[in-house]
Each structure stands twice: as structure tokens, then as C-alpha cells.
N, C-alpha and C. Protein backbone atom coordinates (compact mmCIF):
# COMPACT_ATOMS: atom_id res chain seq x y z
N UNK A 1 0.82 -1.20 0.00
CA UNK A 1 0.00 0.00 0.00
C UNK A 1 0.86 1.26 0.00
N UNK A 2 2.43 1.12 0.30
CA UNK A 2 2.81 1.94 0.66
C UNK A 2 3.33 2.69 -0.85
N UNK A 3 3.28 2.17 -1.91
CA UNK A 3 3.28 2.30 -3.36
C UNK A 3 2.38 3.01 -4.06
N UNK A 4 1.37 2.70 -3.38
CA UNK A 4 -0.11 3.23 -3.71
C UNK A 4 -0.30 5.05 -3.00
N UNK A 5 0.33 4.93 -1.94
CA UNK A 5 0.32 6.25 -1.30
C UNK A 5 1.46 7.48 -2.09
N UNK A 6 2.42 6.73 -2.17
CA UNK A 6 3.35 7.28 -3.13
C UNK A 6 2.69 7.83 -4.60
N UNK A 7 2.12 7.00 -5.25
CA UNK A 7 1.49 7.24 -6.41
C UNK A 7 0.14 8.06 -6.54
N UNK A 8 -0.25 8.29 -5.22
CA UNK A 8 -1.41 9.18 -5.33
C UNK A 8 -0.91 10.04 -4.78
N UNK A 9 0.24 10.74 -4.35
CA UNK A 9 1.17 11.35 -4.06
C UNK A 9 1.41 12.74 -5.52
N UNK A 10 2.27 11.41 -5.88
CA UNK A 10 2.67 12.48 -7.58
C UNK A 10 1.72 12.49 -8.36
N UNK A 11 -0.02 12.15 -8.36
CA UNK A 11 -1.30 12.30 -9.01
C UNK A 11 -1.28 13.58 -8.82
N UNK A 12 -1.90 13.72 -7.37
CA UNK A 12 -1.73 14.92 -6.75
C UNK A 12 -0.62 15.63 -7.39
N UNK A 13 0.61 15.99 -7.31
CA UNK A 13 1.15 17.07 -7.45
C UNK A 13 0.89 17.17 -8.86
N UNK A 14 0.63 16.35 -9.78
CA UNK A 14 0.74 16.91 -10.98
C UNK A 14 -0.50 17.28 -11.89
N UNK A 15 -1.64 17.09 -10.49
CA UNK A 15 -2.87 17.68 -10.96
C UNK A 15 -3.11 19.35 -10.39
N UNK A 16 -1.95 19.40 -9.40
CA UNK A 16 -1.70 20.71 -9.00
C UNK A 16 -1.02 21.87 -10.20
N UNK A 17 -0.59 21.07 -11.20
CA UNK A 17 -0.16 21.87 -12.26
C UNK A 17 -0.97 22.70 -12.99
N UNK A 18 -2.40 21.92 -13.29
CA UNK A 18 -3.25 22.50 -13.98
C UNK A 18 -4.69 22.25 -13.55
N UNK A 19 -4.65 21.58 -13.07
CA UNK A 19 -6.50 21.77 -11.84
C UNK A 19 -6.89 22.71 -11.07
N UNK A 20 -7.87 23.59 -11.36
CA UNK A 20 -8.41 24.42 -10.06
C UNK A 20 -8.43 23.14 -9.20
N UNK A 21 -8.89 23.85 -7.27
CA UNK A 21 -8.63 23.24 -6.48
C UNK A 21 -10.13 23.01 -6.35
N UNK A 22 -11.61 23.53 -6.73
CA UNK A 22 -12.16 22.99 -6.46
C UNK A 22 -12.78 21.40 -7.45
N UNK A 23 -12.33 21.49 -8.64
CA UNK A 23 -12.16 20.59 -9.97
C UNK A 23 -11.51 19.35 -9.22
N UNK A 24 -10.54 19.29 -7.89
CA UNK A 24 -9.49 18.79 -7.79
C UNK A 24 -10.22 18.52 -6.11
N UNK A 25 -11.05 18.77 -5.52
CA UNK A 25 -11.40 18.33 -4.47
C UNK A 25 -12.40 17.35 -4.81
N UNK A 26 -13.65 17.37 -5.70
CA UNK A 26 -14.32 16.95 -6.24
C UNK A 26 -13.68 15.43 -6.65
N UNK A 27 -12.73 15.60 -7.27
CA UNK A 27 -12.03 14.66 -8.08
C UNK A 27 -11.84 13.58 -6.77
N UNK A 28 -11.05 14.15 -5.92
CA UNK A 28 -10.53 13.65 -4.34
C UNK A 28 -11.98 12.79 -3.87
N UNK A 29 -12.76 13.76 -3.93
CA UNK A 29 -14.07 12.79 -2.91
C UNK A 29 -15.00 11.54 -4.04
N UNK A 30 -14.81 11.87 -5.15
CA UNK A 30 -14.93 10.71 -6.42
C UNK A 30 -14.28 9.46 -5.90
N UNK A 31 -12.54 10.19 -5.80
CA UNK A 31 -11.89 8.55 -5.58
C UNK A 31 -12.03 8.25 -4.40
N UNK A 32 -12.24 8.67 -3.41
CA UNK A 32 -12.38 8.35 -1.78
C UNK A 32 -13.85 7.24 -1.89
N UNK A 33 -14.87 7.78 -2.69
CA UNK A 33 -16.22 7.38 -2.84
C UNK A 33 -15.97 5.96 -3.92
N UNK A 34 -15.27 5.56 -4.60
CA UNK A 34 -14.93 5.18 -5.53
C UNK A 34 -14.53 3.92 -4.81
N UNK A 35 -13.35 4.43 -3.83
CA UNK A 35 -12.38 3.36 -3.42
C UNK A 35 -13.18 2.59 -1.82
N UNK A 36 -14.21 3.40 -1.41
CA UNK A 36 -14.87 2.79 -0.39
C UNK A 36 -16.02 1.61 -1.14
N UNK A 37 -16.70 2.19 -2.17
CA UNK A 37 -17.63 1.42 -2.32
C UNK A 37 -17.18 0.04 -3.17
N UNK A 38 -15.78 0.04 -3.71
CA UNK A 38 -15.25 -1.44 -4.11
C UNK A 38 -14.93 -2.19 -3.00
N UNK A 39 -13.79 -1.26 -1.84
CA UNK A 39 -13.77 -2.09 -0.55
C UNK A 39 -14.63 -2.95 -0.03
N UNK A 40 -15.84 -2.13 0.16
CA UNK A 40 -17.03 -2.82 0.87
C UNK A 40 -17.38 -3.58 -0.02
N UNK A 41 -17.67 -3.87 -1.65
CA UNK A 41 -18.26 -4.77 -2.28
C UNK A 41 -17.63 -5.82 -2.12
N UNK A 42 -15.85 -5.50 -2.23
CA UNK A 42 -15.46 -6.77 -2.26
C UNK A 42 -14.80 -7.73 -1.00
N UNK A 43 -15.67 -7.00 0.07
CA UNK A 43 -16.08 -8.20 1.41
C UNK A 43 -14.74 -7.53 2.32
N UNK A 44 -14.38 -6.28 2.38
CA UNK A 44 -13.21 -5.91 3.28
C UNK A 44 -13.92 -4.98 4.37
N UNK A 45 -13.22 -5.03 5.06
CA UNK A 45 -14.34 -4.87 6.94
C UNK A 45 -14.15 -3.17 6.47
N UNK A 46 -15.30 -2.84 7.07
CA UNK A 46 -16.09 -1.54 7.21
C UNK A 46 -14.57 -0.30 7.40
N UNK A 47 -13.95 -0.29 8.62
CA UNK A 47 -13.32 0.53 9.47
C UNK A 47 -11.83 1.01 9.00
N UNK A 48 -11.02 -0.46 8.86
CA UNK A 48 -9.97 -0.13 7.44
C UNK A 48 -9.93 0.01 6.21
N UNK A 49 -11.33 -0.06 5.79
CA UNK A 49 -11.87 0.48 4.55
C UNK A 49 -12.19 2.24 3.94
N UNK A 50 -12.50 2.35 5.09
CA UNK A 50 -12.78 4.01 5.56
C UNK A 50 -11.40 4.78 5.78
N UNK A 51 -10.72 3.67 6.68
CA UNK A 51 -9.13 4.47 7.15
C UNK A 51 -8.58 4.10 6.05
N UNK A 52 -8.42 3.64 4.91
CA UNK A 52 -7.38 3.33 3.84
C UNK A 52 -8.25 4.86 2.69
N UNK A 53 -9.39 4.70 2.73
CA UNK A 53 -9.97 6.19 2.18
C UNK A 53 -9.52 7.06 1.94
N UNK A 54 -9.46 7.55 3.67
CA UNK A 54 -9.27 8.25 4.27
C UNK A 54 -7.48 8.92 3.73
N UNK A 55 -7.14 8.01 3.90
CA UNK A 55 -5.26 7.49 3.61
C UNK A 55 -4.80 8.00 2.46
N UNK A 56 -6.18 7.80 1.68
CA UNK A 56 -5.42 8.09 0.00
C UNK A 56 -5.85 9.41 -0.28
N UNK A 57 -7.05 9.87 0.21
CA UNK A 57 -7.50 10.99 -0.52
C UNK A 57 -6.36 11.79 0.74
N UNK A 58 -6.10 11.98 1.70
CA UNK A 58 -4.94 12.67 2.27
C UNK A 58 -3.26 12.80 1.52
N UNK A 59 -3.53 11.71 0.96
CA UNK A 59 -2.25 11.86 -0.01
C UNK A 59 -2.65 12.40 -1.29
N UNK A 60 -3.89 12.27 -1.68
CA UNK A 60 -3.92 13.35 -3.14
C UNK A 60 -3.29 14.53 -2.87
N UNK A 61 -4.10 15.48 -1.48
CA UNK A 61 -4.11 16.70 -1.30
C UNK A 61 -2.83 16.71 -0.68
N UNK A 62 -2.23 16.70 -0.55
CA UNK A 62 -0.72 16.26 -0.31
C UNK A 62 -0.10 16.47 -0.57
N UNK A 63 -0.06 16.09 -2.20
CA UNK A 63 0.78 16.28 -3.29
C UNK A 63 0.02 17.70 -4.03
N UNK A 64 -1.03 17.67 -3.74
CA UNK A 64 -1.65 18.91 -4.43
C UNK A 64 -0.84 19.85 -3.66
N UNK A 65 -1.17 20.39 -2.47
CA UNK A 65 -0.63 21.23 -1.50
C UNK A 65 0.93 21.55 -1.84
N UNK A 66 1.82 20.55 -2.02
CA UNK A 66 3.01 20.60 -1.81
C UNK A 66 3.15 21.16 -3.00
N UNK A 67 2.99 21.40 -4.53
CA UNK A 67 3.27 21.94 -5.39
C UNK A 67 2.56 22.61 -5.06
N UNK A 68 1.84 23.81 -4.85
CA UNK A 68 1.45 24.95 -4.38
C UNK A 68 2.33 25.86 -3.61
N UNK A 69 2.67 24.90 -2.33
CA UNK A 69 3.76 25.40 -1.34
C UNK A 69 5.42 25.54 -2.26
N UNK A 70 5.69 24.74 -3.06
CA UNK A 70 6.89 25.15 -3.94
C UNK A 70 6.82 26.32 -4.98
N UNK A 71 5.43 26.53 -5.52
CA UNK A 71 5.23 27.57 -6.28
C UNK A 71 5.05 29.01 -5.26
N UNK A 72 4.54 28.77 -4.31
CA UNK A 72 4.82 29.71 -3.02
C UNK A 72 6.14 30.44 -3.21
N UNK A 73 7.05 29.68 -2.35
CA UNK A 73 8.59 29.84 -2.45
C UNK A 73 9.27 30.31 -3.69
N UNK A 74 8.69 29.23 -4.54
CA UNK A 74 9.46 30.44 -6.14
C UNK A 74 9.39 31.68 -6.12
N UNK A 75 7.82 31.76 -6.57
CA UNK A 75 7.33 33.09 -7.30
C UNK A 75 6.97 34.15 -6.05
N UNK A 76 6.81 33.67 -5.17
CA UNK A 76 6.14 34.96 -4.18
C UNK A 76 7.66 35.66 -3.43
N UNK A 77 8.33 34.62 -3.00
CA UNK A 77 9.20 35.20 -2.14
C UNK A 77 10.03 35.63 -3.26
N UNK A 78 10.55 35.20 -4.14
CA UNK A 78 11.58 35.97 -5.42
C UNK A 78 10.97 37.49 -5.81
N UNK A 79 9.39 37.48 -6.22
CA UNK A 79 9.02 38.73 -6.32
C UNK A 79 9.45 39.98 -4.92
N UNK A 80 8.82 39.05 -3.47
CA UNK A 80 9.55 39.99 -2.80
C UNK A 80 11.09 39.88 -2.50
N UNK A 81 11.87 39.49 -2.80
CA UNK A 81 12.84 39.97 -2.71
C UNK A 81 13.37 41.16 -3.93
N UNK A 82 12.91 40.92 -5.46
CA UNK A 82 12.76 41.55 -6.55
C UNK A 82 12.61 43.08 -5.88
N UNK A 83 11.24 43.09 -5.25
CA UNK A 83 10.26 44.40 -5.05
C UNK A 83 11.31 45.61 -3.76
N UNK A 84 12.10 44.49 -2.51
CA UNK A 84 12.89 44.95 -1.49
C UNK A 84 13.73 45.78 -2.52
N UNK A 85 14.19 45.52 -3.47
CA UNK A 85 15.39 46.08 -3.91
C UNK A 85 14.94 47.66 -4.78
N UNK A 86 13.77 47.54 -5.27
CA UNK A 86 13.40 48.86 -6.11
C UNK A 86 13.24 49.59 -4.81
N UNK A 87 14.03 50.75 -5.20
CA UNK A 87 13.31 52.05 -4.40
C UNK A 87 12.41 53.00 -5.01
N UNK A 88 11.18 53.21 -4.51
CA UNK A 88 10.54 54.01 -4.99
C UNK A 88 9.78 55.39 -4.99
N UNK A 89 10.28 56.22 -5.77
CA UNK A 89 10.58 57.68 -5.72
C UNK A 89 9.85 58.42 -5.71
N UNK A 90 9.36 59.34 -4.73
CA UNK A 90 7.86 60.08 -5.28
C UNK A 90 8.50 61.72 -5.30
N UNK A 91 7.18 62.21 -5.69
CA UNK A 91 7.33 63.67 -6.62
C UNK A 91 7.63 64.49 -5.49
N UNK A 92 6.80 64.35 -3.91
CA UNK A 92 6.75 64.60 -2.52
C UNK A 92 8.09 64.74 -1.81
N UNK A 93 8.53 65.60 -1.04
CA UNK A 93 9.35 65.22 -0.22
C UNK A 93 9.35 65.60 1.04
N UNK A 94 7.81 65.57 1.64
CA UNK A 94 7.75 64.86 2.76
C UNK A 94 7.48 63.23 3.36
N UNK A 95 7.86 62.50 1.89
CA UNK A 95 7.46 60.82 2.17
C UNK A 95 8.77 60.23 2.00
């Protein structure tokens, strides 16, 4: 299983490339809904069925999140450091 978490892992991040997040939550509660109702069909107990769910759709958003949080760090903090460096001059000189 621990293959399986991995792989819905990099789903996730690479639906973070181009999925809105609500396109991409939707998607999440599909496979959560998806992966409970085969469990239970195919005779696996109620409780680790729910917690293995539970398991995967936490690792979609996961990987979603984490490419978000790297695009964070790129683009936001580079702009402010970009922006620290302009000084900017006004016509005023009491500012």
C-alpha cells in the first residue's frame, strides 16, 4: 500500500499543475467514494476500509498542496525579494 500512497502522491502534485482546487477536491471525494464502495463490495471490513480512504484521498491533497507550497517559495518570495530592492521615488518630499 505503501506504493499506492506514493502514487497518489505524484497524481496529486501533478494535478496541481493544472486543476483548479475545487475541480481537484471533487475529483478527491470521487476517488475516496470510488475506493470505499469497491472495498465494501469486495467483502473488506467496514473501518480499514474508511481508514485506507481516508489514507489516500490525504495523499492526493498532499501532493496537491506541496506543489502549491513550492510555487509559493518560487514566485512569491523571489518577487519579494525583486520588489525589497526597487526604491521608490515620489514627486513629494515629505514621504
Amino acid at each position: 500500500m505503501g506504493w499506492a500512497i506514493a502514487v497518489c502522491f505524484v497524481i496529486g502534485a501533478v494535478c496541481a499543475l493544472r486543476l483548479p482546487v475545487l475541480i481537484f477536491a471533487l475529483i478527491v471525494v470521487v476517488v475516496i467514494a470510488t475506493y470505499f464502495f469497491v472495498g465494501i463490495t469486495a467483502g473488506w471490513e467496514l473501518v480499514p476500509t474508511l481508514a485506507w480512504s481516508a489514507v489516500i484521498g490525504v495523499a492526493l491533497e498532499a501532493g496537491y498542496l506541496f506543489i502549491h507550497g513550492a510555487f509559493y517559495i518560487l514566485y512569491v518570495r523571489s518577487a519579494k525579494k525583486e520588489r525589497a530592492h526597487q526604491q521608490i521615488h515620489s514627486k513629494y518630499k515629505s514621504e
